[in-house]
C-alpha atoms as a PDB file:
ATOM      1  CA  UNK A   1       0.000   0.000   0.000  1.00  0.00           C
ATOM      2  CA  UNK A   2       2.934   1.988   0.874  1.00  0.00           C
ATOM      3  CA  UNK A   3       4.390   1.793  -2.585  1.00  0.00           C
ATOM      4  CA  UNK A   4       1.303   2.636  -4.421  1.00  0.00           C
ATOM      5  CA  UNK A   5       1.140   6.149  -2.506  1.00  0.00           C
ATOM      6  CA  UNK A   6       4.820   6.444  -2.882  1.00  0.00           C
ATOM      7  CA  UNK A   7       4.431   5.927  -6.442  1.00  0.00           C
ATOM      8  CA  UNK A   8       1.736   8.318  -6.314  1.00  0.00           C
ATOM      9  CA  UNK A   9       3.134  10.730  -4.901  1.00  0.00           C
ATOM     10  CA  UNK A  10       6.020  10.439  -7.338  1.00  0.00           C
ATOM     11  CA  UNK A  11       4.211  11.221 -10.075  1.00  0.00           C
ATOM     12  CA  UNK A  12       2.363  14.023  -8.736  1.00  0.00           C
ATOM     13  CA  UNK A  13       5.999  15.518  -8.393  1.00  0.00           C
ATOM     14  CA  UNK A  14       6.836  15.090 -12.088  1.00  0.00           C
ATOM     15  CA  UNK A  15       3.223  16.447 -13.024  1.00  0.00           C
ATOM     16  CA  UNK A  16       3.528  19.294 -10.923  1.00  0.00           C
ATOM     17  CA  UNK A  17       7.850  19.869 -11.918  1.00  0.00           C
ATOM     18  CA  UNK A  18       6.488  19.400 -15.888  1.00  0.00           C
ATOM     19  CA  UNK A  19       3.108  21.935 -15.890  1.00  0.00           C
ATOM     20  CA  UNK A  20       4.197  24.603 -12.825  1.00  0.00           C
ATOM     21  CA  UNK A  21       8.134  24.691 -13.167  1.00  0.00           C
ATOM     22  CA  UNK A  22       8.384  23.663 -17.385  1.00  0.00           C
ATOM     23  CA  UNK A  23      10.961  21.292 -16.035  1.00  0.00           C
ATOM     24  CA  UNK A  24      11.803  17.733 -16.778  1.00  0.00           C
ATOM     25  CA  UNK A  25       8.652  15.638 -15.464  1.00  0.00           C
ATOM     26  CA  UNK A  26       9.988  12.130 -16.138  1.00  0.00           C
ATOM     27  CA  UNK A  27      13.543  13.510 -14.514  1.00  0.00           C
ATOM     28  CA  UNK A  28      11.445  14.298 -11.154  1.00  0.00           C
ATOM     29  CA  UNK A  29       9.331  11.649 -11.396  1.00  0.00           C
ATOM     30  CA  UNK A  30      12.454   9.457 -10.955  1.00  0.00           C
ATOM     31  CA  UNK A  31      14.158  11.760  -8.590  1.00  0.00           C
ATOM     32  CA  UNK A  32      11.057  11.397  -6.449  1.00  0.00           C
ATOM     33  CA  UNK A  33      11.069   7.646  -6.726  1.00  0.00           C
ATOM     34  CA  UNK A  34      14.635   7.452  -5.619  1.00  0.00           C
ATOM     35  CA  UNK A  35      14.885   9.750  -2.517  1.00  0.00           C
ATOM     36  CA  UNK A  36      11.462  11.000  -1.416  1.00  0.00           C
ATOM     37  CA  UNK A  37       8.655  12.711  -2.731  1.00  0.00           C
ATOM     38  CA  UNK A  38       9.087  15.107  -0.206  1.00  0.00           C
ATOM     39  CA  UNK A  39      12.323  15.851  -0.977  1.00  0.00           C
ATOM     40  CA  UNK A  40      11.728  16.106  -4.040  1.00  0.00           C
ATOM     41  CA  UNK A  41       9.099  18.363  -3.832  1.00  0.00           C
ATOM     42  CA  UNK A  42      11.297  20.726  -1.613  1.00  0.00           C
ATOM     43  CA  UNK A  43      13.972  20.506  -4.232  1.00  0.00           C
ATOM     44  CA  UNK A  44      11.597  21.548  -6.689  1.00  0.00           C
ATOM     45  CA  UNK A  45      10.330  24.430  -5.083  1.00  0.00           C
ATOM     46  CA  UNK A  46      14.147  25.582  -4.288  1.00  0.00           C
ATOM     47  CA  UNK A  47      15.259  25.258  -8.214  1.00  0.00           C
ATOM     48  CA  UNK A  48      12.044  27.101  -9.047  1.00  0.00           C
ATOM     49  CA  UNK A  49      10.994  27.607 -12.543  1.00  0.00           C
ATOM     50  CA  UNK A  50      13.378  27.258 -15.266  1.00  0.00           C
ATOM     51  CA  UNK A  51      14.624  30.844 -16.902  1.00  0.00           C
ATOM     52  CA  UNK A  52      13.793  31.418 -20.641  1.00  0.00           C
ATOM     53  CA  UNK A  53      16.323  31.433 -22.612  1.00  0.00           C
ATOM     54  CA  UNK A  54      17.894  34.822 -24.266  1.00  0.00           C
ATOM     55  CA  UNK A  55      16.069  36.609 -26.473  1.00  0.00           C
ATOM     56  CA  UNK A  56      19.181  35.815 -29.625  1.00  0.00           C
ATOM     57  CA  UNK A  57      19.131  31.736 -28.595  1.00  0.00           C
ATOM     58  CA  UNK A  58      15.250  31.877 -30.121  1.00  0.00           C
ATOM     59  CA  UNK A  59      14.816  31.250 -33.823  1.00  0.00           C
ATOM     60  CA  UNK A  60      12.193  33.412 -34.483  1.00  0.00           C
ATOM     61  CA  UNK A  61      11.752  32.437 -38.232  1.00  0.00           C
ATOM     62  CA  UNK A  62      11.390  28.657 -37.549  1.00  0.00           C
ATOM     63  CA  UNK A  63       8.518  29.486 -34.762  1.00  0.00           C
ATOM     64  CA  UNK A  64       4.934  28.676 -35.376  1.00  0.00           C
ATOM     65  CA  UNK A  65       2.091  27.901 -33.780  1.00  0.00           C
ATOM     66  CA  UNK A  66       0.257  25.943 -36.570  1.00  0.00           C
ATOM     67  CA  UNK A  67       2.387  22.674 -36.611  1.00  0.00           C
ATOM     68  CA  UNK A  68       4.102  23.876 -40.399  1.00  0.00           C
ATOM     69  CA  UNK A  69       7.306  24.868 -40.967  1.00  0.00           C
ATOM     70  CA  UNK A  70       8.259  28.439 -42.908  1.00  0.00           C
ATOM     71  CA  UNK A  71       8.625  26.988 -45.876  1.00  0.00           C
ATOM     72  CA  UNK A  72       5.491  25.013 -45.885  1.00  0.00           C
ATOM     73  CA  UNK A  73       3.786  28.031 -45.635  1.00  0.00           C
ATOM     74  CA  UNK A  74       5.392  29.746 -47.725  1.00  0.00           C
ATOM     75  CA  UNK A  75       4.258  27.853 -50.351  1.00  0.00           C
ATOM     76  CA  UNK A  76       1.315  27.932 -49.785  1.00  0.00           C
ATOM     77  CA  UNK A  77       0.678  31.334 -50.091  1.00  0.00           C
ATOM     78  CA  UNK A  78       2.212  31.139 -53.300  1.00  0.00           C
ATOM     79  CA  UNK A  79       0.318  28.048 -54.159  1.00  0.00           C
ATOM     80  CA  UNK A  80      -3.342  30.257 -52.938  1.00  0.00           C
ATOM     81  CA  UNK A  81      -1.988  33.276 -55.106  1.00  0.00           C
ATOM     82  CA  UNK A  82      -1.022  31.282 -58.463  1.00  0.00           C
ATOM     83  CA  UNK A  83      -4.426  28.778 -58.387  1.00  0.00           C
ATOM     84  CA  UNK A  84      -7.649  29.124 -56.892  1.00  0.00           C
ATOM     85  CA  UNK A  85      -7.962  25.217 -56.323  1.00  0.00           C
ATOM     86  CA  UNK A  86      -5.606  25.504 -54.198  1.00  0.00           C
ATOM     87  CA  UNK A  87      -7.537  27.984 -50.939  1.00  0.00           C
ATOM     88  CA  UNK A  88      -7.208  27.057 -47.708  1.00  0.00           C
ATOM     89  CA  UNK A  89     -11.548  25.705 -47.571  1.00  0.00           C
ATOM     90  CA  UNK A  90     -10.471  23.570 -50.584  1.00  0.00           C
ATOM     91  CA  UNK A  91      -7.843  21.873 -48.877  1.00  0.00           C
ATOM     92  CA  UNK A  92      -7.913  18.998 -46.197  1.00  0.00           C
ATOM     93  CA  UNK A  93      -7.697  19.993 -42.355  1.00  0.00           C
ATOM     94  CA  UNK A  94      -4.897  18.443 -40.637  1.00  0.00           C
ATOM     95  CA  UNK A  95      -6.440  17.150 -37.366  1.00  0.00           C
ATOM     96  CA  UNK A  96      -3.688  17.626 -34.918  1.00  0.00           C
ATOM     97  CA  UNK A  97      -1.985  14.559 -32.710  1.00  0.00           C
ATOM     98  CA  UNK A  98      -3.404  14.219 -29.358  1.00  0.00           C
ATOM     99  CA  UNK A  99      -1.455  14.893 -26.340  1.00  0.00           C
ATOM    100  CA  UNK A 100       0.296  11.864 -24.720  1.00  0.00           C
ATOM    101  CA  UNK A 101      -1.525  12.157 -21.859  1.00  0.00           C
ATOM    102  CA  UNK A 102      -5.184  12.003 -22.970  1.00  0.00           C
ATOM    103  CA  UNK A 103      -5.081   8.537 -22.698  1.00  0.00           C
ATOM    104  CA  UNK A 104      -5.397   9.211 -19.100  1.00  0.00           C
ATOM    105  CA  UNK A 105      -8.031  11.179 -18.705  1.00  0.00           C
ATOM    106  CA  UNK A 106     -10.141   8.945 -21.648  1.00  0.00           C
ATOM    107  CA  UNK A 107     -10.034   5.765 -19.402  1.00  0.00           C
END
């Protein structure tokens, strides 16, 4: 019984260290398994979140938020402007890939 709660416990460290802190969550998880939930969780709250990185270490032009790359969007904007068969209604949605975790919450 122990264990389970242990376990538990664990996880609820790595959940918390992955969503709160945008740490490692299987890293803590571990961590947690290996010395102490507790301890972890103290450790956690010490190292605090984890700092963004510099402003100049960010590729802006490689950034999107629609799952293409640059390119791919590139052309096609060039593909919309050159042939009307080609507009965005006309074209098949790309349903995007559930999260890892959903099969959690589905069960």
């Amino acid at each position: 019984m122990i264990f389970f709660i242990w376990i538990a416990l664990a996880f609820a460290v790595g959940m918390i260290a992955g969503r709160r802190f945008d740490r490692n969550a299987i890293g803590w998880f571990v961590l947690a398994i290996l010395i102490s939930p507790l301890l972890a969780i103290i450790f956690l709250f010490a190292a605090g979140r984890k700092p963004p990185p510099p402003p100049e270490a960010i590729d802006w032009t490689r950034i999107n938020w629609s799952g293409e790359t640059h390119a791919a969007k590139r052309r096609q904007s060039i593909l919309d402007q050159t042939n009307p068969r080609h507009t965005p209604a006309a074209l098949p949605k790309k349903t995007p890939k559930p999260h890892w975790t959903t099969w959690l919450w589905n069960v």
